[in-house]
PDB file of N, CA and C in Angstrom:
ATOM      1  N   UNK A   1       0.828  -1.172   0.000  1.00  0.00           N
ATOM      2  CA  UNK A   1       0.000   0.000   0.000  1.00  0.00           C
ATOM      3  C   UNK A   1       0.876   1.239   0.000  1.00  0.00           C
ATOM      4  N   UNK A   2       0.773   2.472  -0.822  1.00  0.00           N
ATOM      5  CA  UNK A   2       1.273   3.444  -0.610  1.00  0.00           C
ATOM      6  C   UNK A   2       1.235   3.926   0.970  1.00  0.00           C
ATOM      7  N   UNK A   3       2.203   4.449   1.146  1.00  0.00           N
ATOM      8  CA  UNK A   3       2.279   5.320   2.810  1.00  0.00           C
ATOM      9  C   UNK A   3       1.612   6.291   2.723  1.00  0.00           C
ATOM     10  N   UNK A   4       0.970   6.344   4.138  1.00  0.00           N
ATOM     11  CA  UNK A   4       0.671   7.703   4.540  1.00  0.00           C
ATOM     12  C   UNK A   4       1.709   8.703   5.327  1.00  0.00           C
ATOM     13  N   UNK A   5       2.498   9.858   4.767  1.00  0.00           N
ATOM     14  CA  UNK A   5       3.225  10.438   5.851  1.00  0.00           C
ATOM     15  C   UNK A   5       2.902  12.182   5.457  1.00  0.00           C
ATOM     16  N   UNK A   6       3.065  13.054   5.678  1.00  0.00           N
ATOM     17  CA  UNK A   6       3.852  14.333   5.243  1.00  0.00           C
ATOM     18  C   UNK A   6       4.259  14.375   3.845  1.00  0.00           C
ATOM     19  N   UNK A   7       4.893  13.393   3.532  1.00  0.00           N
ATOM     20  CA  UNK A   7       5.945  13.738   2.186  1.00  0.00           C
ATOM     21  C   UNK A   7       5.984  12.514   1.503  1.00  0.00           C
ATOM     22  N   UNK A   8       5.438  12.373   0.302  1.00  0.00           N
ATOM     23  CA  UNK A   8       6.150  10.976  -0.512  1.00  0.00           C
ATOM     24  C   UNK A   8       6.460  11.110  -1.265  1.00  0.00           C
ATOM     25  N   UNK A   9       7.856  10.345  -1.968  1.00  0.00           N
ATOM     26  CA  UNK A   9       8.357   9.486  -1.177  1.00  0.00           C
ATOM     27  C   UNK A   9       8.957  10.166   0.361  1.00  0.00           C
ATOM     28  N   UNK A  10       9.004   8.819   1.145  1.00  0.00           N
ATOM     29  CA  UNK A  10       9.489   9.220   2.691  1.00  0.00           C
ATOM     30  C   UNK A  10      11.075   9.073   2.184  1.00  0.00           C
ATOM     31  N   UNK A  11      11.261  10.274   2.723  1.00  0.00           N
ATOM     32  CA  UNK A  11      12.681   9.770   2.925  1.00  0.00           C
ATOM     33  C   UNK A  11      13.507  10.884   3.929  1.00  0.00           C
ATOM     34  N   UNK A  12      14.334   9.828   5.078  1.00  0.00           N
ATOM     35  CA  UNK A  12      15.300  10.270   5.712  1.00  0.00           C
ATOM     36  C   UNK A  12      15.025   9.692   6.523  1.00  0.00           C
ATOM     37  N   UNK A  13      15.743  10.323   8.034  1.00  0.00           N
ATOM     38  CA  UNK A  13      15.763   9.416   9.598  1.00  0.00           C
ATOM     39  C   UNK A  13      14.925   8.897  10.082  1.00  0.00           C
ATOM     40  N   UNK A  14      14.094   7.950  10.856  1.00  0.00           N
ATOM     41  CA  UNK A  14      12.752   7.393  11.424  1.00  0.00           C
ATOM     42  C   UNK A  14      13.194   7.162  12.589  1.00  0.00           C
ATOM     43  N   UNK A  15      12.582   7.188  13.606  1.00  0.00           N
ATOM     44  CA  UNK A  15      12.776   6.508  15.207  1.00  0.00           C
ATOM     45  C   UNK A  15      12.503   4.964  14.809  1.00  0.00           C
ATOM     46  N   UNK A  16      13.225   3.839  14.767  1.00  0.00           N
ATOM     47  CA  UNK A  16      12.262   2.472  14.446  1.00  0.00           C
ATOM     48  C   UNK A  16      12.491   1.833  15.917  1.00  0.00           C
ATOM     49  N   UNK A  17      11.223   1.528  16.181  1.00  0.00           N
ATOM     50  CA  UNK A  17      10.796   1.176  17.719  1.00  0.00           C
ATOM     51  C   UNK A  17      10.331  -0.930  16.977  1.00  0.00           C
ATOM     52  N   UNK A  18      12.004  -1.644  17.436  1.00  0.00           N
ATOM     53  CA  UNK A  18      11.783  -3.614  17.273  1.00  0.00           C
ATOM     54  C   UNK A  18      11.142  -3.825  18.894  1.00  0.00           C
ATOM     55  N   UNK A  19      10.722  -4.764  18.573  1.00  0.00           N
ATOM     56  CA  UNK A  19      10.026  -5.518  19.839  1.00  0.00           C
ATOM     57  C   UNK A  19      10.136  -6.514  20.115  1.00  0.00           C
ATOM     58  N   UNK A  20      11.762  -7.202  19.631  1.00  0.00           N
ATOM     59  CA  UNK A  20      12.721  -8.309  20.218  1.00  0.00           C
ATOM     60  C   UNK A  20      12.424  -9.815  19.063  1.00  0.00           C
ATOM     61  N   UNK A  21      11.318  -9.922  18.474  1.00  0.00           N
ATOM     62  CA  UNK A  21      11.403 -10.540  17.047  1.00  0.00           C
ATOM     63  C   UNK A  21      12.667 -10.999  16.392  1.00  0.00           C
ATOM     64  N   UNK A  22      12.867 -10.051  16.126  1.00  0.00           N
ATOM     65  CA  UNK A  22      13.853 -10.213  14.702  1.00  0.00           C
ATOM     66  C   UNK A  22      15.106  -9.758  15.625  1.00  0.00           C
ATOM     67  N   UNK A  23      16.127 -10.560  15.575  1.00  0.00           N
ATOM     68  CA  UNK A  23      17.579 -10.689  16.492  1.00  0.00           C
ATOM     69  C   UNK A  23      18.421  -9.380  16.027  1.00  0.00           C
ATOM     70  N   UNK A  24      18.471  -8.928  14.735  1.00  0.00           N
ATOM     71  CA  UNK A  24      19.349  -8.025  13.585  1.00  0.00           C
ATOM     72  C   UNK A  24      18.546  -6.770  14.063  1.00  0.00           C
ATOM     73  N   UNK A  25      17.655  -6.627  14.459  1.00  0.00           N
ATOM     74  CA  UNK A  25      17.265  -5.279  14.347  1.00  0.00           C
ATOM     75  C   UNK A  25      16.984  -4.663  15.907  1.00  0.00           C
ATOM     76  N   UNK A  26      17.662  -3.531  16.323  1.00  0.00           N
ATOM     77  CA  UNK A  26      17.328  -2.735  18.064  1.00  0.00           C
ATOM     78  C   UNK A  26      16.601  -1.629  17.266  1.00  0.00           C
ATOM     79  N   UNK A  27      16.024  -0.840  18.631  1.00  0.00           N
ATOM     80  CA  UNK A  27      15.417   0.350  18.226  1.00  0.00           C
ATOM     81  C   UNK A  27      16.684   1.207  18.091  1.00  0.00           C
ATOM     82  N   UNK A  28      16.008   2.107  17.138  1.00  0.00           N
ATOM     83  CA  UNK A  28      16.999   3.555  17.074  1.00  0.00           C
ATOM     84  C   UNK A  28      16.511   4.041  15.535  1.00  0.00           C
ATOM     85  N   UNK A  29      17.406   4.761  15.294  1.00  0.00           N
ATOM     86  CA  UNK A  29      16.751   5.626  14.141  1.00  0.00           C
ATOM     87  C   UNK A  29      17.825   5.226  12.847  1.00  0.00           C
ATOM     88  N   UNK A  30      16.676   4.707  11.792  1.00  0.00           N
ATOM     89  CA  UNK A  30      17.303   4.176  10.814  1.00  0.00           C
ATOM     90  C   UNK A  30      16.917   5.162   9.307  1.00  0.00           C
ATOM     91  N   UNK A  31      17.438   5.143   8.019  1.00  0.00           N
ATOM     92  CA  UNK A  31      17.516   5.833   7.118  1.00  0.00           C
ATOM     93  C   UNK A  31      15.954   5.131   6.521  1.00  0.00           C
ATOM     94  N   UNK A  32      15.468   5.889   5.678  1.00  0.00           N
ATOM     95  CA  UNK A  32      14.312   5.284   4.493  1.00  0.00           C
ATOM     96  C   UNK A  32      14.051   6.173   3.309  1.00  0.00           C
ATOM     97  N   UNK A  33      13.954   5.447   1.961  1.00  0.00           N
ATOM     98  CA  UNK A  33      13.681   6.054   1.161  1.00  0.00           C
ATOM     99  C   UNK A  33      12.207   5.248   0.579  1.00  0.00           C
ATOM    100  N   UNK A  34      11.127   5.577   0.811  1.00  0.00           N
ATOM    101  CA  UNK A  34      10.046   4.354   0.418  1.00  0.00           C
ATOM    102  C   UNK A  34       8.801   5.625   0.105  1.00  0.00           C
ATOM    103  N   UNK A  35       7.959   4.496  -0.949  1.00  0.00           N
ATOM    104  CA  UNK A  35       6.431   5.234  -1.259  1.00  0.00           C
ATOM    105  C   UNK A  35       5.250   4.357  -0.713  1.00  0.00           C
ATOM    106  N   UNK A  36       5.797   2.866  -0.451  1.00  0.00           N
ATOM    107  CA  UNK A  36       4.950   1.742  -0.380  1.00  0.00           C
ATOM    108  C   UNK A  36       5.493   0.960   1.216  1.00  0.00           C
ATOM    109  N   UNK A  37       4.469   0.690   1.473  1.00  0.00           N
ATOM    110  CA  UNK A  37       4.995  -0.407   3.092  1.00  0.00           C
ATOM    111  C   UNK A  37       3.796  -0.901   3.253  1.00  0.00           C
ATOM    112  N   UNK A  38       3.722  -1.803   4.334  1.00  0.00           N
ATOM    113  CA  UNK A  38       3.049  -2.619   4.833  1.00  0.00           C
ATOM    114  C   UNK A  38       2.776  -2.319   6.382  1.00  0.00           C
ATOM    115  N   UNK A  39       1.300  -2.274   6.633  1.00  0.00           N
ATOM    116  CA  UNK A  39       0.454  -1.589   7.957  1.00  0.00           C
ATOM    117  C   UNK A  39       0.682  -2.904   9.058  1.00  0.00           C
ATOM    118  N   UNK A  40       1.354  -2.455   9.672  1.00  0.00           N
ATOM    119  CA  UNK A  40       1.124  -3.317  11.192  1.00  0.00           C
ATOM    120  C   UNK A  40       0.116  -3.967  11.472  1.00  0.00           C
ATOM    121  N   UNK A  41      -0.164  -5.424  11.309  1.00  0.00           N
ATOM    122  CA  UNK A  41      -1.089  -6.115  11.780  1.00  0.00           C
ATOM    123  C   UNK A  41      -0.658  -6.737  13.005  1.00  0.00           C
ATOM    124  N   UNK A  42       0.463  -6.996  13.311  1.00  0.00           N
ATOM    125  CA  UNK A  42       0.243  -7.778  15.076  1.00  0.00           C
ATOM    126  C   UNK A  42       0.550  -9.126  14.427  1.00  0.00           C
ATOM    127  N   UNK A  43       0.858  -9.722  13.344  1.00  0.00           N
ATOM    128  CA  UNK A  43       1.625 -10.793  12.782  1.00  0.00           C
ATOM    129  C   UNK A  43       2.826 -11.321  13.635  1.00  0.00           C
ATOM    130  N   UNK A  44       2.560 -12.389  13.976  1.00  0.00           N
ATOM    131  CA  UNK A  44       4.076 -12.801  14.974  1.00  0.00           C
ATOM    132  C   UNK A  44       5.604 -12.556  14.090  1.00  0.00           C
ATOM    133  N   UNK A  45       5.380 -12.040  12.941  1.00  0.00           N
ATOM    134  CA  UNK A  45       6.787 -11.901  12.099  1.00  0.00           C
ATOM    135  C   UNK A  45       7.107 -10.543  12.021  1.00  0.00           C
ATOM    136  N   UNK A  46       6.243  -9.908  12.576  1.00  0.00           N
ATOM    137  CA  UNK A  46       6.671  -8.301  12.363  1.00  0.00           C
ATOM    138  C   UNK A  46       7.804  -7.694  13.357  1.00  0.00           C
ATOM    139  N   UNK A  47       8.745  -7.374  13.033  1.00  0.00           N
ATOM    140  CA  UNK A  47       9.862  -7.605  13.996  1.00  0.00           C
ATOM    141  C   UNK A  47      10.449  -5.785  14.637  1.00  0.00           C
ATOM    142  N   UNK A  48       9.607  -4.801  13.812  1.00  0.00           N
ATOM    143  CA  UNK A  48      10.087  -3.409  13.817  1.00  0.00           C
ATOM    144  C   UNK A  48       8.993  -2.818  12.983  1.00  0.00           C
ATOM    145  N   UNK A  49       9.018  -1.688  13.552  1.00  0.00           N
ATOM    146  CA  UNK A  49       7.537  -0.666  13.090  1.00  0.00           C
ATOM    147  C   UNK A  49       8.249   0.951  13.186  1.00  0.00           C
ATOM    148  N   UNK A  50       7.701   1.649  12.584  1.00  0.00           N
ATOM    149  CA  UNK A  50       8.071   3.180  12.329  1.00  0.00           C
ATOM    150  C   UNK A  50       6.459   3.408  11.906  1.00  0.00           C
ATOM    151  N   UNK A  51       6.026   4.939  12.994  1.00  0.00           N
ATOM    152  CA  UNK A  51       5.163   5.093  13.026  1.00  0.00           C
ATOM    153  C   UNK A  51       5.056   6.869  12.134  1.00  0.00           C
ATOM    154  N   UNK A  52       4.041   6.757  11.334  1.00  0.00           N
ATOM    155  CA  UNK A  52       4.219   7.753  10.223  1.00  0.00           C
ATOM    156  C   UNK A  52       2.753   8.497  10.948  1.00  0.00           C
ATOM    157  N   UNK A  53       2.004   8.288   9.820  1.00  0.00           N
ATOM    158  CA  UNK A  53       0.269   8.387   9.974  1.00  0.00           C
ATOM    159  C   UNK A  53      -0.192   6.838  10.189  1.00  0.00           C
ATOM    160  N   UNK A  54       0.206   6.490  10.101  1.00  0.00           N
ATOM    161  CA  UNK A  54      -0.144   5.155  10.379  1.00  0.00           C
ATOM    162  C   UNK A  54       0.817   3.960  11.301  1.00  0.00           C
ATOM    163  N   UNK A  55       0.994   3.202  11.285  1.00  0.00           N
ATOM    164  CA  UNK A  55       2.024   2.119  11.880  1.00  0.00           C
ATOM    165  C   UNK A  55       2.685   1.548  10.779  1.00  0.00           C
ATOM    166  N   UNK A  56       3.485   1.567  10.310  1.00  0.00           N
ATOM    167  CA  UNK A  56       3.758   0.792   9.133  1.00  0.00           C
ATOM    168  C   UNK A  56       5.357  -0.676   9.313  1.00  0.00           C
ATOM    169  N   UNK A  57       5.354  -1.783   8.908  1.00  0.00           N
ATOM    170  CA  UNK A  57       6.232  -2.628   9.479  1.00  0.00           C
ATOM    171  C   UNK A  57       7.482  -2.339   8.811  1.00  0.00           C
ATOM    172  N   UNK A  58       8.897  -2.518   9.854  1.00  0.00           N
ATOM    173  CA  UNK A  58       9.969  -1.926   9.306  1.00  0.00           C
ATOM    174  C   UNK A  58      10.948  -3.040   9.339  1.00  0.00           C
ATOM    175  N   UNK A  59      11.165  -4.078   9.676  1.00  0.00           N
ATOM    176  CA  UNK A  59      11.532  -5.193   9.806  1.00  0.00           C
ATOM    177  C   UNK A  59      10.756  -6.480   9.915  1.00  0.00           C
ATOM    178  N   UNK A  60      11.248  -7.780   8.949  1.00  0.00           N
ATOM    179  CA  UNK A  60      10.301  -8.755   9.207  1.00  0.00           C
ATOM    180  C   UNK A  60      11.604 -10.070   9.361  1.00  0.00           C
ATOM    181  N   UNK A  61      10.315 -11.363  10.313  1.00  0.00           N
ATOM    182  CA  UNK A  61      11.977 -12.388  10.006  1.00  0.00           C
ATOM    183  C   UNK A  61      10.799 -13.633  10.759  1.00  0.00           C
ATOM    184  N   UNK A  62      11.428 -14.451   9.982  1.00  0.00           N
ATOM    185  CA  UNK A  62      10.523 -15.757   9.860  1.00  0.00           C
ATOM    186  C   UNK A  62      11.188 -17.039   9.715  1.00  0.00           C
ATOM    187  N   UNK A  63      12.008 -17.639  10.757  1.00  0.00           N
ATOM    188  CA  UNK A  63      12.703 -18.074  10.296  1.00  0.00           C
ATOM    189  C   UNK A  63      14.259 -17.957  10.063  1.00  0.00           C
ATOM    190  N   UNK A  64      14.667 -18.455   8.663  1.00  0.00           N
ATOM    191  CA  UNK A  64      16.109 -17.561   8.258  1.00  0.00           C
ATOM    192  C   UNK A  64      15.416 -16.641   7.210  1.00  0.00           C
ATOM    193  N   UNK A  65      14.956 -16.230   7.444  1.00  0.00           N
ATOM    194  CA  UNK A  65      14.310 -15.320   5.897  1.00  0.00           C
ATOM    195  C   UNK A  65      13.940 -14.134   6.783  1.00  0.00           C
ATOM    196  N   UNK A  66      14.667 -13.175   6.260  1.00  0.00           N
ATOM    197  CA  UNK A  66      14.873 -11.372   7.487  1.00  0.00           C
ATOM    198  C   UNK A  66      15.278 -10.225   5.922  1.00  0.00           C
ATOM    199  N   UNK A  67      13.973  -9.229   6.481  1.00  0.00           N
ATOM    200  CA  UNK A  67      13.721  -8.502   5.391  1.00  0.00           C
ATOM    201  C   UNK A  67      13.440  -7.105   6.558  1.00  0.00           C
ATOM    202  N   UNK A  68      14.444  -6.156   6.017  1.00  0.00           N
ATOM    203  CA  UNK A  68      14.382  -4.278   6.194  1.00  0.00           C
ATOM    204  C   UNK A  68      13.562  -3.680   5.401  1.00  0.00           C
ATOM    205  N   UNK A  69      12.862  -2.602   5.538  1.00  0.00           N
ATOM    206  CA  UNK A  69      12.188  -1.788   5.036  1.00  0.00           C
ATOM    207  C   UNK A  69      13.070  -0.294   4.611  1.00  0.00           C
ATOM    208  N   UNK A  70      14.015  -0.252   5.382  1.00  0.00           N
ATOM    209  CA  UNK A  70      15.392   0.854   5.763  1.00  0.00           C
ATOM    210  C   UNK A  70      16.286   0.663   5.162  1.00  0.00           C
ATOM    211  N   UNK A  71      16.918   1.243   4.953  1.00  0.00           N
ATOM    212  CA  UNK A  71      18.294   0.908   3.800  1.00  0.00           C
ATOM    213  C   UNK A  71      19.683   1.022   5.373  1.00  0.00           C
ATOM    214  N   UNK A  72      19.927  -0.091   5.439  1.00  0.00           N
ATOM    215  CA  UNK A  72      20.889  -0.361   6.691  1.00  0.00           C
ATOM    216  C   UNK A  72      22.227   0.271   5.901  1.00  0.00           C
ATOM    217  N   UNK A  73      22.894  -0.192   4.963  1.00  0.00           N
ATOM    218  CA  UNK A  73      24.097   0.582   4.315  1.00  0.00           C
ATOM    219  C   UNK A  73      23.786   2.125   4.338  1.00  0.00           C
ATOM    220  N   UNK A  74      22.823   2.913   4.643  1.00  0.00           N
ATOM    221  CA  UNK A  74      22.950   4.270   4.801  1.00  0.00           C
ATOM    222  C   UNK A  74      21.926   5.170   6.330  1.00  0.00           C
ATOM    223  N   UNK A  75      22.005   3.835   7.142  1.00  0.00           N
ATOM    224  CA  UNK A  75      21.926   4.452   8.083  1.00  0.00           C
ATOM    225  C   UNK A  75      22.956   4.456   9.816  1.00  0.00           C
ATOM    226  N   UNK A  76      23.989   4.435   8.506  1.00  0.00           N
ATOM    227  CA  UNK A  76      25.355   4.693  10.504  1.00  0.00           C
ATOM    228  C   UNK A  76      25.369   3.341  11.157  1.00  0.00           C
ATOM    229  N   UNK A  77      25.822   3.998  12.332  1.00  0.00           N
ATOM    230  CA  UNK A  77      26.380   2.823  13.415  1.00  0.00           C
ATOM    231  C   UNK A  77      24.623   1.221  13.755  1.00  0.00           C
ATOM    232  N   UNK A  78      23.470   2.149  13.897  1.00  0.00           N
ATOM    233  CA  UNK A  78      22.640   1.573  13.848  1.00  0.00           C
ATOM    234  C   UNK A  78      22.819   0.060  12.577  1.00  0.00           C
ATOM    235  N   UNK A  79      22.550   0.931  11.101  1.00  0.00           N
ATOM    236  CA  UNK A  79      22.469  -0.039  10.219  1.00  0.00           C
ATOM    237  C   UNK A  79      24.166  -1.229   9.962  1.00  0.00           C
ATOM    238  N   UNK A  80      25.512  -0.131  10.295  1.00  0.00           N
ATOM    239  CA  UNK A  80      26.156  -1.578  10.573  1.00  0.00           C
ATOM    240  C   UNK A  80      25.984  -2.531  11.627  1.00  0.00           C
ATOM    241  N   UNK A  81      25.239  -2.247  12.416  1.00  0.00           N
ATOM    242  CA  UNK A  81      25.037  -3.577  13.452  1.00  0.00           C
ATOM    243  C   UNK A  81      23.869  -4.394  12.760  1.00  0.00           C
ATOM    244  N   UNK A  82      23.082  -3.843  12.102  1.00  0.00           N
ATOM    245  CA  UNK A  82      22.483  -4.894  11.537  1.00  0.00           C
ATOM    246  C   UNK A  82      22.715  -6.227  10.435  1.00  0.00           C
ATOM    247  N   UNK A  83      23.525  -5.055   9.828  1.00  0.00           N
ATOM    248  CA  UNK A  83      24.550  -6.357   8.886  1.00  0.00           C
ATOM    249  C   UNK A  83      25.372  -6.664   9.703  1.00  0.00           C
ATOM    250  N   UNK A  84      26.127  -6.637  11.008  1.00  0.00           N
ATOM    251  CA  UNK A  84      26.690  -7.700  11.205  1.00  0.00           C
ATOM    252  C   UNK A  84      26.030  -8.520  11.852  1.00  0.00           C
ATOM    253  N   UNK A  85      25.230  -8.056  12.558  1.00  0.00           N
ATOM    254  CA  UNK A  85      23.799  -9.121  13.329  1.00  0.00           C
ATOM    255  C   UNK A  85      23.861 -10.090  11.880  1.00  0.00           C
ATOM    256  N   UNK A  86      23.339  -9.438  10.857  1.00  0.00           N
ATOM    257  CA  UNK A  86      22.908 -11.074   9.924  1.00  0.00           C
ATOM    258  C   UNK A  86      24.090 -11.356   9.266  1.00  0.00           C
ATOM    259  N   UNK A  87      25.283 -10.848   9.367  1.00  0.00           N
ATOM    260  CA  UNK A  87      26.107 -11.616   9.167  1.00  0.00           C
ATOM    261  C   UNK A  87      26.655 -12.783   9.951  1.00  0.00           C
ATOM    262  N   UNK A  88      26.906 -12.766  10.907  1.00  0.00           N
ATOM    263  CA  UNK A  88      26.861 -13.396  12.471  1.00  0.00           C
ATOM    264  C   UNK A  88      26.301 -14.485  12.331  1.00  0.00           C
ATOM    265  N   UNK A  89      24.458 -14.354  11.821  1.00  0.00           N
ATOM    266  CA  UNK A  89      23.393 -15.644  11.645  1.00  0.00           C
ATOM    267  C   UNK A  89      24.015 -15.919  10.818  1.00  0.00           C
ATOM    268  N   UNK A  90      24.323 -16.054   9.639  1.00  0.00           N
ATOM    269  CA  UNK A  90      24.710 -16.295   8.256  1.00  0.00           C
ATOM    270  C   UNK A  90      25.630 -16.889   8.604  1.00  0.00           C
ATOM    271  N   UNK A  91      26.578 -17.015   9.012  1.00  0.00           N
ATOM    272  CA  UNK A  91      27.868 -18.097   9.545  1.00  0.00           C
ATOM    273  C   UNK A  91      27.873 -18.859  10.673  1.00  0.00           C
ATOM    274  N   UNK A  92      26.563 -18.995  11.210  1.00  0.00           N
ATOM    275  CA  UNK A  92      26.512 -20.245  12.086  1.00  0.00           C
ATOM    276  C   UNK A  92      25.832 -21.528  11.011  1.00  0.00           C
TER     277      UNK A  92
END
């Protein structure tokens, strides 16, 4: 679904508030460039949310299968811990 925010496309810093789900992703504020996302349903895979006009999901992980909504290569110290978080999984 297209986003609801202020400005589309969204793009720049977000507060992203994980809720222990998804291992790769802490809260803090990550980069985004997006027109389209997916609304928070309360899905046991939803692993991170950034709240616009709406709730929208910012991390998902199911499994070994772990998907960002954020572009981790351009958001700092935050987004390198996330690649090394799934790098980390990735070599066990």
């Amino acid at each position: 679904m297209r986003i609801e925010a202020d400005r589309v496309p969204h793009i720049g810093w977000e507060l992203t508030e994980a809720n222990g789900v998804c291992p790769i992703v802490q809260s803090g504020y990550y980069y985004y460039l997006h027109s389209y996302g997916v609304e928070a349903t309360g899905a046991p895979h939803e692993g991170a949310f950034i709240k616009l006009r709406r709730k929208y999901v910012a991390a998902v992980c199911k499994g070994d299968i772990y998907g960002v909504q954020f572009h981790p290569e351009r958001s700092g110290r935050a987004g390198l811990a996330v690649l090394k978080a799934f790098l980390e999984l990735a070599r066990r």
